[in-house]
N, C-alpha and C. Protein backbone atom coordinates (compact mmCIF):
# COMPACT_ATOMS: atom_id res chain seq x y z
N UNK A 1 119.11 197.58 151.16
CA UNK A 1 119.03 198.63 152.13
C UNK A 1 120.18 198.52 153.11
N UNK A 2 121.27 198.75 152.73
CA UNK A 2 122.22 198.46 153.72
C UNK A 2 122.40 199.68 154.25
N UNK A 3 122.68 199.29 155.84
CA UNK A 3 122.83 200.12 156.75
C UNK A 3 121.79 200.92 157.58
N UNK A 4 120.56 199.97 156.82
CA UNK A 4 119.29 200.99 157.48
C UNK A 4 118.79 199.49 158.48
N UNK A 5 118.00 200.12 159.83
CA UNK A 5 118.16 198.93 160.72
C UNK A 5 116.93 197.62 160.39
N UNK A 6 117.07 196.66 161.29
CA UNK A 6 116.18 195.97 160.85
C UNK A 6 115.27 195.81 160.57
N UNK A 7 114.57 196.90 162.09
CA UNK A 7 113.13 197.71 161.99
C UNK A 7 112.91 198.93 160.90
N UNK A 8 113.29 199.00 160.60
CA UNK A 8 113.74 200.27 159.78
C UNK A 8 113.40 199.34 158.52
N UNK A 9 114.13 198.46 157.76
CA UNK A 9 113.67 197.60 157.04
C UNK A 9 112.26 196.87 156.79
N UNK A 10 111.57 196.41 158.10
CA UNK A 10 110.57 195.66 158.42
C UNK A 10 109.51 196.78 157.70
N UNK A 11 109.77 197.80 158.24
CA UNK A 11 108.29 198.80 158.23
C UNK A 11 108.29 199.33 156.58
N UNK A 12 109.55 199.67 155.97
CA UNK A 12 109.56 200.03 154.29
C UNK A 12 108.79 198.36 154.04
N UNK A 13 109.45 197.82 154.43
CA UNK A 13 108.70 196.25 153.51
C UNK A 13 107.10 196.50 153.90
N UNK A 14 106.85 196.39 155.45
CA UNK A 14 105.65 196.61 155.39
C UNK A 14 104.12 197.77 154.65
N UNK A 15 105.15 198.66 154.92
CA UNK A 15 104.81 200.04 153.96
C UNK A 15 104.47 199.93 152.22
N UNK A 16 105.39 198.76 151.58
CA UNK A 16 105.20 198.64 150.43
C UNK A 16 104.13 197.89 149.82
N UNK A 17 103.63 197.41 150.97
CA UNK A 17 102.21 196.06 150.55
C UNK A 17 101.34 197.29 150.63
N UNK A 18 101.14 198.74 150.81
CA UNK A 18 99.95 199.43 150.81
C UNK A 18 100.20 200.54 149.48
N UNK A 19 99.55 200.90 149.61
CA UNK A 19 98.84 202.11 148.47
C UNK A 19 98.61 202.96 149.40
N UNK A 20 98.28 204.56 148.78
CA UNK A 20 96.75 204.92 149.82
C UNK A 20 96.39 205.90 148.14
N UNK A 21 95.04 206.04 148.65
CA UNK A 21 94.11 207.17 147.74
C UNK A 21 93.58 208.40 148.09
N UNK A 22 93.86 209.31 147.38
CA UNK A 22 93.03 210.38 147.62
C UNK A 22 91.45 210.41 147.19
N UNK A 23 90.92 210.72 148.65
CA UNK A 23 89.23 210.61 148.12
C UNK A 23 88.95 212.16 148.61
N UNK A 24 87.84 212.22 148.09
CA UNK A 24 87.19 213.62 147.96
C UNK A 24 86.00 213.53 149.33
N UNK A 25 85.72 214.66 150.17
CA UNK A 25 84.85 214.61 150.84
C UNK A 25 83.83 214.92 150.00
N UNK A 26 82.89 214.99 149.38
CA UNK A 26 81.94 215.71 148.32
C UNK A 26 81.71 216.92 148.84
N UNK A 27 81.22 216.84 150.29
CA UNK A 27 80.34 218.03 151.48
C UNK A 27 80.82 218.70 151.21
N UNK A 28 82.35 218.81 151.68
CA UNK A 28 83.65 219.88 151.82
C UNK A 28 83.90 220.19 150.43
N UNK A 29 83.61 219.84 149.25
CA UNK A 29 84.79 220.13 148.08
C UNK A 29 83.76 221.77 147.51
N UNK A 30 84.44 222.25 147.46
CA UNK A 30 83.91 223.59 146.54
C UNK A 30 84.04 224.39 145.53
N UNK A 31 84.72 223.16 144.55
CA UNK A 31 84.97 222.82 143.35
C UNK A 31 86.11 223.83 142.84
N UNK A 32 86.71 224.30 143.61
CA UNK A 32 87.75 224.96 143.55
C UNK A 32 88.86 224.88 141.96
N UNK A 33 89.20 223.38 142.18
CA UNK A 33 89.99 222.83 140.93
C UNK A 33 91.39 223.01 141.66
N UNK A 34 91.71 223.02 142.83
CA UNK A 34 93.21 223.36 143.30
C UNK A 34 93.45 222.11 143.29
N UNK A 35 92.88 221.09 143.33
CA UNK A 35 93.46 219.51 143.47
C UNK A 35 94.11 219.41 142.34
N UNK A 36 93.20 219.34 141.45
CA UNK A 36 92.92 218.96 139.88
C UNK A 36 94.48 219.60 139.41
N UNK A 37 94.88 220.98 139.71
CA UNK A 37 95.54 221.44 139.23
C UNK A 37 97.31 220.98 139.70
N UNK A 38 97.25 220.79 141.06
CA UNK A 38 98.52 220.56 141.61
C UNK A 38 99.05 219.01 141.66
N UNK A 39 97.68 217.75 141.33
CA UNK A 39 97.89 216.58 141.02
C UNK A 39 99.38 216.72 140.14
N UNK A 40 100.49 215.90 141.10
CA UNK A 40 101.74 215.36 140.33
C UNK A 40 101.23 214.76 138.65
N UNK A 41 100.05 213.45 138.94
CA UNK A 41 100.04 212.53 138.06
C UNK A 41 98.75 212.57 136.94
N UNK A 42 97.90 213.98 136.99
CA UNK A 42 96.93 214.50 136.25
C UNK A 42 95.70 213.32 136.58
N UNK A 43 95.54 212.87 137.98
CA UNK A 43 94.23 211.66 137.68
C UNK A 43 92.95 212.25 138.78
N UNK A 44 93.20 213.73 138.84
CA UNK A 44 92.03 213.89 139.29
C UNK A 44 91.25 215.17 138.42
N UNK A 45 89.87 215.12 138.39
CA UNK A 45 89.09 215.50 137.53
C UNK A 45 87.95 216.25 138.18
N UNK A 46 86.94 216.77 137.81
CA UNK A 46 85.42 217.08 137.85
C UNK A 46 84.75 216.02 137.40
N UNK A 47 83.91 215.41 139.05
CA UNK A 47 83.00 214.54 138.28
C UNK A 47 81.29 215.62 137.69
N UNK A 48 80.48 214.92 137.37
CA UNK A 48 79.31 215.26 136.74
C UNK A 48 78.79 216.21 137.57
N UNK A 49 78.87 216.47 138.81
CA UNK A 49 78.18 217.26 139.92
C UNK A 49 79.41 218.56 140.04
N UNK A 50 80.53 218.58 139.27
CA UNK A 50 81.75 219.33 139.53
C UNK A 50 82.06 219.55 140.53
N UNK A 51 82.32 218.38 141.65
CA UNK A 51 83.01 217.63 141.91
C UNK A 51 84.82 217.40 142.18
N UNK A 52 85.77 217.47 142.36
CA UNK A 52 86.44 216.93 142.14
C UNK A 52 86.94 215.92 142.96
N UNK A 53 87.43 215.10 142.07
CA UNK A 53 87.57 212.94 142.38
C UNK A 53 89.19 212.83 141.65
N UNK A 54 89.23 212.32 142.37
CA UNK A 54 89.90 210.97 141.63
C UNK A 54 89.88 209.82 140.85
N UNK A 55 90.50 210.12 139.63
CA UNK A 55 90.07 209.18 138.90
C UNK A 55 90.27 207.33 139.11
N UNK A 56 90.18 206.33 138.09
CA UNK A 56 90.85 205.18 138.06
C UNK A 56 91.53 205.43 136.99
N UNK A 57 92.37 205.05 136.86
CA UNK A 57 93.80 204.89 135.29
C UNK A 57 94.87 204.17 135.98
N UNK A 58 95.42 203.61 135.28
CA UNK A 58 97.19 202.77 135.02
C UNK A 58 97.58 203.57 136.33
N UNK A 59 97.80 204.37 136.28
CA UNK A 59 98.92 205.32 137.25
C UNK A 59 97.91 205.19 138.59
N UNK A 60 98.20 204.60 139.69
CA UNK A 60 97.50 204.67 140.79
C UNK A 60 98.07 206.22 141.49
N UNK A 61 97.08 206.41 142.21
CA UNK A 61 97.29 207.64 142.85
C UNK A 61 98.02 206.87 144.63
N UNK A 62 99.30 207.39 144.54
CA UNK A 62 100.11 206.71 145.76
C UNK A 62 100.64 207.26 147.17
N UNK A 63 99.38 208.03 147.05
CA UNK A 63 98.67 209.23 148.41
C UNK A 63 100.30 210.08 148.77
N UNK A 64 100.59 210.97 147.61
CA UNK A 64 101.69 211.59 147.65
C UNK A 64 101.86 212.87 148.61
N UNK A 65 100.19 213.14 148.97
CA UNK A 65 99.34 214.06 149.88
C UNK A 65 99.92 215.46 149.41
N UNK A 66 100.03 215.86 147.92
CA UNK A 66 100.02 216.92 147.53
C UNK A 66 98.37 218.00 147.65
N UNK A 67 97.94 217.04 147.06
CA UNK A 67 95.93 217.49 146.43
C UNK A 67 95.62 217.82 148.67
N UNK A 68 95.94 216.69 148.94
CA UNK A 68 95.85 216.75 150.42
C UNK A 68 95.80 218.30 151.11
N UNK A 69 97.50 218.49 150.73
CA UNK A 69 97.64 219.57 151.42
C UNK A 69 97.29 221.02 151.11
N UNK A 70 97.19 220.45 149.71
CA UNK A 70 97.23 221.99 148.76
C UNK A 70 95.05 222.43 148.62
N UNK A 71 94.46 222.00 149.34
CA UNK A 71 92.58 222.10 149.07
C UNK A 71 92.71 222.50 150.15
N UNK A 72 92.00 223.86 149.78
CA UNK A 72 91.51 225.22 150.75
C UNK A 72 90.15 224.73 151.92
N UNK A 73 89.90 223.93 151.31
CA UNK A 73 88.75 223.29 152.20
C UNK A 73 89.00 222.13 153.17
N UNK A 74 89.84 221.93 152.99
CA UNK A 74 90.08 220.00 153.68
C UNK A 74 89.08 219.41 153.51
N UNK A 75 89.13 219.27 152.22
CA UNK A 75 88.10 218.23 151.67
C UNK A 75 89.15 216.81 151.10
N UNK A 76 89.72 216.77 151.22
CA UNK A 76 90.56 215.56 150.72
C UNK A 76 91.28 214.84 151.78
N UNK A 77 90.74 213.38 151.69
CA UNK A 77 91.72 212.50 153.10
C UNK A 77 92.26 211.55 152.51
N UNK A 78 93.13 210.92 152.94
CA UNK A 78 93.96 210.16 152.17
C UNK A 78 93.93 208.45 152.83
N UNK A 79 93.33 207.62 151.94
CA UNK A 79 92.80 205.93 152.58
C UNK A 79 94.20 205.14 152.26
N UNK A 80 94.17 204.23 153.17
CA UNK A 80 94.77 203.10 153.20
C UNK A 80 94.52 201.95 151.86
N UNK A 81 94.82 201.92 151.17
CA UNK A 81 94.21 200.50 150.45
C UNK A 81 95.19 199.56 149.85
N UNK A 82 95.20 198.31 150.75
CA UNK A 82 96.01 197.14 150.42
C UNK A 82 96.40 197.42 148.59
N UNK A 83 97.46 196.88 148.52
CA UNK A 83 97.82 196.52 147.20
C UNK A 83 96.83 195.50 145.96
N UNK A 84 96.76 194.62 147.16
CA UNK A 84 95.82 193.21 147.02
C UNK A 84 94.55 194.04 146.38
N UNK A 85 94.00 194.56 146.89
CA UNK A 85 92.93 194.89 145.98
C UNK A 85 92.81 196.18 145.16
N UNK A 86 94.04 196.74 144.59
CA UNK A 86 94.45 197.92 144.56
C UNK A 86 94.14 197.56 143.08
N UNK A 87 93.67 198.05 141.82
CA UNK A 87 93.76 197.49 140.05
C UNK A 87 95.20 198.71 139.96
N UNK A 88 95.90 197.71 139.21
CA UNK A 88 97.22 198.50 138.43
C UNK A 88 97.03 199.11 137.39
């Protein structure tokens, strides 16, 4: 990272030990499918209640806050979750 400052450095390093996830409010979701559809990485779905979630798969979801911005409801918030307990 040359040329970017120290702090500037500190916080990407720090930034890289996290993840975040998109979770679904259930209350709020109204099964729209606008998540489902605008997901970059195809890992969100209809669960059994139709629903839409986020799945688990290989490809972590790396709170890109597309699904975020793009749900007519604001039903989608986006969590913090350490790496450390993050499954790859």
């Amino acid at each position: 990272m040359t040329g970017a400052s120290r702090d500037l450095q500190n916080k990407i390093k720090e930034l890289s030990k996290n993840n975040y996830r998109a979770i679904t409010i259930i209350e709020k979701c109204k099964s729209c499918g606008t998540c489902i559809i605008y997901c970059p990485l195809k890992i969100r779905t209809f669960n059994i209640d139709g629903k839409a979630i986020t799945i688990n798969t290989k490809n972590s979801c790396g709170g890109c806050s597309v699904c975020f911005h793009r749900c007519p409801q604001h039903a989608i918030k986006l969590v913090l979750v350490p790496k450390k307990n993050y499954p790859d």
